[in-house]
C-alpha atoms as a PDB file:
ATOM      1  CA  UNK A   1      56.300  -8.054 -28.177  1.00  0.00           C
ATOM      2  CA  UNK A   2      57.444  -6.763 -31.649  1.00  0.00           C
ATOM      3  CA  UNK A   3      58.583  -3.415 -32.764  1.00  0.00           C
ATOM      4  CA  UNK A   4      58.233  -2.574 -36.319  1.00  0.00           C
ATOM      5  CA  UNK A   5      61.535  -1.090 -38.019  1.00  0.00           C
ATOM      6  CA  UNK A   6      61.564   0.814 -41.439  1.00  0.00           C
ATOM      7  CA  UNK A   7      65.335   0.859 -42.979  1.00  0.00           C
ATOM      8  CA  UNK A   8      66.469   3.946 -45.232  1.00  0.00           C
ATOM      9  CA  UNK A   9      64.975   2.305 -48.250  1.00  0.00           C
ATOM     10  CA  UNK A  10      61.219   2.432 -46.250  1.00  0.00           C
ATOM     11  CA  UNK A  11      61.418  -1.251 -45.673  1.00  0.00           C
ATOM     12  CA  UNK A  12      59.459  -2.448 -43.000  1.00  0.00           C
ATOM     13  CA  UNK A  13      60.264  -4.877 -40.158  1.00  0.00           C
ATOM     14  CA  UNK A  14      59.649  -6.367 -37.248  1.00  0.00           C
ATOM     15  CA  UNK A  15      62.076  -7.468 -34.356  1.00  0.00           C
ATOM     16  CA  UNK A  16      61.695  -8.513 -30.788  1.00  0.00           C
ATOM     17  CA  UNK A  17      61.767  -6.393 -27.980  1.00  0.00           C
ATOM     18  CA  UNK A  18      64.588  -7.351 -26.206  1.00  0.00           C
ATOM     19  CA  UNK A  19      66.857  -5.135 -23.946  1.00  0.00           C
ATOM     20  CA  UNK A  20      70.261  -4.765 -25.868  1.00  0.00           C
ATOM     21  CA  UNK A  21      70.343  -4.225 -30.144  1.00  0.00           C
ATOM     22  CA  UNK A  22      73.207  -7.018 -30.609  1.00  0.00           C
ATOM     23  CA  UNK A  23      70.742  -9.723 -28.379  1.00  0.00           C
ATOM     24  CA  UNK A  24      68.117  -8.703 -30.932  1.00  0.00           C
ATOM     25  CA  UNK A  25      70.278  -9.434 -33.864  1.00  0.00           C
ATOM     26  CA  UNK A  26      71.651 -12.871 -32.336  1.00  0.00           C
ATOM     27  CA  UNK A  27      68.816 -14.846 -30.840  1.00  0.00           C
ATOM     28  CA  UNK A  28      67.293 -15.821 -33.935  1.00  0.00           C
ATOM     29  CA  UNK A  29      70.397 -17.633 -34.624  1.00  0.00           C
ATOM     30  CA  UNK A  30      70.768 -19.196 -31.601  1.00  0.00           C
ATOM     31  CA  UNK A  31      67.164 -20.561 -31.043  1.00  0.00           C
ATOM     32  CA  UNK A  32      65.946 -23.787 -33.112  1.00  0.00           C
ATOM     33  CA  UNK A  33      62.236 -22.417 -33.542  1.00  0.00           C
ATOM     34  CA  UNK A  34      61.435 -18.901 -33.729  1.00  0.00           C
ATOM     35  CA  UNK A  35      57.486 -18.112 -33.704  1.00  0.00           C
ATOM     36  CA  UNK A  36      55.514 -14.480 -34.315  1.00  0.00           C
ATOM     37  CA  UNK A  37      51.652 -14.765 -33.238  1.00  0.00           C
ATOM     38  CA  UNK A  38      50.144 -12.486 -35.359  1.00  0.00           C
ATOM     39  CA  UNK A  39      46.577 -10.848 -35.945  1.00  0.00           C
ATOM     40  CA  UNK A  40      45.031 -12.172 -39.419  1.00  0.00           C
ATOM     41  CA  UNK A  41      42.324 -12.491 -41.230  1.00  0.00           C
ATOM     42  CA  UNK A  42      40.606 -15.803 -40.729  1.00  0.00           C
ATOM     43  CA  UNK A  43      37.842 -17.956 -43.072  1.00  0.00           C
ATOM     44  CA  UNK A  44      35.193 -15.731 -41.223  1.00  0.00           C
ATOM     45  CA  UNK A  45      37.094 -12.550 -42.477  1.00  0.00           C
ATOM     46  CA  UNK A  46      37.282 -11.945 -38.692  1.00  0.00           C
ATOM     47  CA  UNK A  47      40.904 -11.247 -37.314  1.00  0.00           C
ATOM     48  CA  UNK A  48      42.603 -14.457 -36.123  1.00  0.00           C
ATOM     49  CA  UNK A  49      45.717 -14.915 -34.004  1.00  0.00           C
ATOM     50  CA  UNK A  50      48.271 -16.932 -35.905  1.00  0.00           C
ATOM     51  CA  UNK A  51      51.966 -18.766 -35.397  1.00  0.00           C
ATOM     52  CA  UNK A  52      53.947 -17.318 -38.511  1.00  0.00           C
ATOM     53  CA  UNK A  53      56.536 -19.999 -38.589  1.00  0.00           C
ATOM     54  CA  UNK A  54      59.273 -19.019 -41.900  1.00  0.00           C
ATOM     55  CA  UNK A  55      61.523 -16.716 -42.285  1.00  0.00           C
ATOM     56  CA  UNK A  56      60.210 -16.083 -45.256  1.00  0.00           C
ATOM     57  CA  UNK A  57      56.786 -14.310 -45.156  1.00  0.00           C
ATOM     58  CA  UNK A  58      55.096 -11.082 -46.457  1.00  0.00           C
ATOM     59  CA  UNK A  59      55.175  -8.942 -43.175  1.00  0.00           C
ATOM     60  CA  UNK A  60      58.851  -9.559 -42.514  1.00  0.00           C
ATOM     61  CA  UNK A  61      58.065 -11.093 -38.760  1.00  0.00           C
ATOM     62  CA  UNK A  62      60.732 -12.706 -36.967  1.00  0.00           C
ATOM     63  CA  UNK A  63      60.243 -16.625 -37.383  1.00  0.00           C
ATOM     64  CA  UNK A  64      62.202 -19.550 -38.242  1.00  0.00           C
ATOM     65  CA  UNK A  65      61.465 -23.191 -38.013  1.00  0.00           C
ATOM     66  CA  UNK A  66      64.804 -25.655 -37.999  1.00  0.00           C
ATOM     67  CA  UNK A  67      62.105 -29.149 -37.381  1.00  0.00           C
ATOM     68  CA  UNK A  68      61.249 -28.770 -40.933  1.00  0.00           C
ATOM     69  CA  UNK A  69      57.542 -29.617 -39.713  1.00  0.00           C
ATOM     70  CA  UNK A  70      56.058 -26.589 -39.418  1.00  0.00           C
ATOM     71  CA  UNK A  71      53.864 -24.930 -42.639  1.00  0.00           C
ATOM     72  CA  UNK A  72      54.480 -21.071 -42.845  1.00  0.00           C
ATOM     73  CA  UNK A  73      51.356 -19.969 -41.037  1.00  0.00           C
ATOM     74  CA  UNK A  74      49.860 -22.725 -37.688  1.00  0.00           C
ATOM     75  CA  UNK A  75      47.009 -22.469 -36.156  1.00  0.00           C
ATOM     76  CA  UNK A  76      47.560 -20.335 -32.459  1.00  0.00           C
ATOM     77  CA  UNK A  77      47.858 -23.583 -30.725  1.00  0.00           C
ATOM     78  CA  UNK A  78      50.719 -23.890 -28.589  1.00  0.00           C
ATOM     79  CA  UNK A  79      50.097 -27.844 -27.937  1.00  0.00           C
ATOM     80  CA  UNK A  80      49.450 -28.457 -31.306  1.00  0.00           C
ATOM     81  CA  UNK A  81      52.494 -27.034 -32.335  1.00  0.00           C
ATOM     82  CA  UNK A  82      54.352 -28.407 -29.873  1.00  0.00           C
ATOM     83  CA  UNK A  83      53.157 -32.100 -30.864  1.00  0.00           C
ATOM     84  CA  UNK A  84      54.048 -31.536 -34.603  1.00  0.00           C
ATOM     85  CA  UNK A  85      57.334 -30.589 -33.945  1.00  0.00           C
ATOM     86  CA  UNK A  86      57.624 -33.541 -32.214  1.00  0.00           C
ATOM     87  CA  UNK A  87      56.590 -35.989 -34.510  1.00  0.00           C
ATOM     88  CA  UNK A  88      58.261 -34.365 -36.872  1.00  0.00           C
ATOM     89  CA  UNK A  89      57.976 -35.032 -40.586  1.00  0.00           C
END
């Protein structure tokens, strides 16, 4: 589960529930892979769950990707993702 933050300058957020505010901070840096699945639109224009896989995205979710294999958004497939990060590039 995510909670959504906004910081004095109303910048919004997101960061992991997780008991403790210095293991929310540090896991990120400790884990290899980091993913946020996330409602969003789809082709259909019908909400879709997603993997947001970079740090770098619009909504600020908490994801990283250290493989290198992963693009910024994966389809909600655990398996899938699982076998691309193997294989790697």
């Amino acid at each position: 589960m995510l909670d959504q933050k906004t910081d004095d300058f109303n910048r919004t957020s997101w960061i992991p529930q997780i008991e403790g505010s210095k293991t929310t901070l540090e896991l990120p840096g400790i884990l290899d892979e980091v993913i946020s699945m996330v409602p969003m639109k789809g082709e259909s224009e019908n909400l879709e769950r997603k993997f947001v896989c970079h740090t770098l995205n619009a909504n600020m979710y908490p994801a990283k990707d250290r493989s290198g294999s992963l693009n910024a958004i994966e389809e909600a497939h655990l398996g899938k993702l699982l076998a691309k990060i193997k294989k790697g590039k």
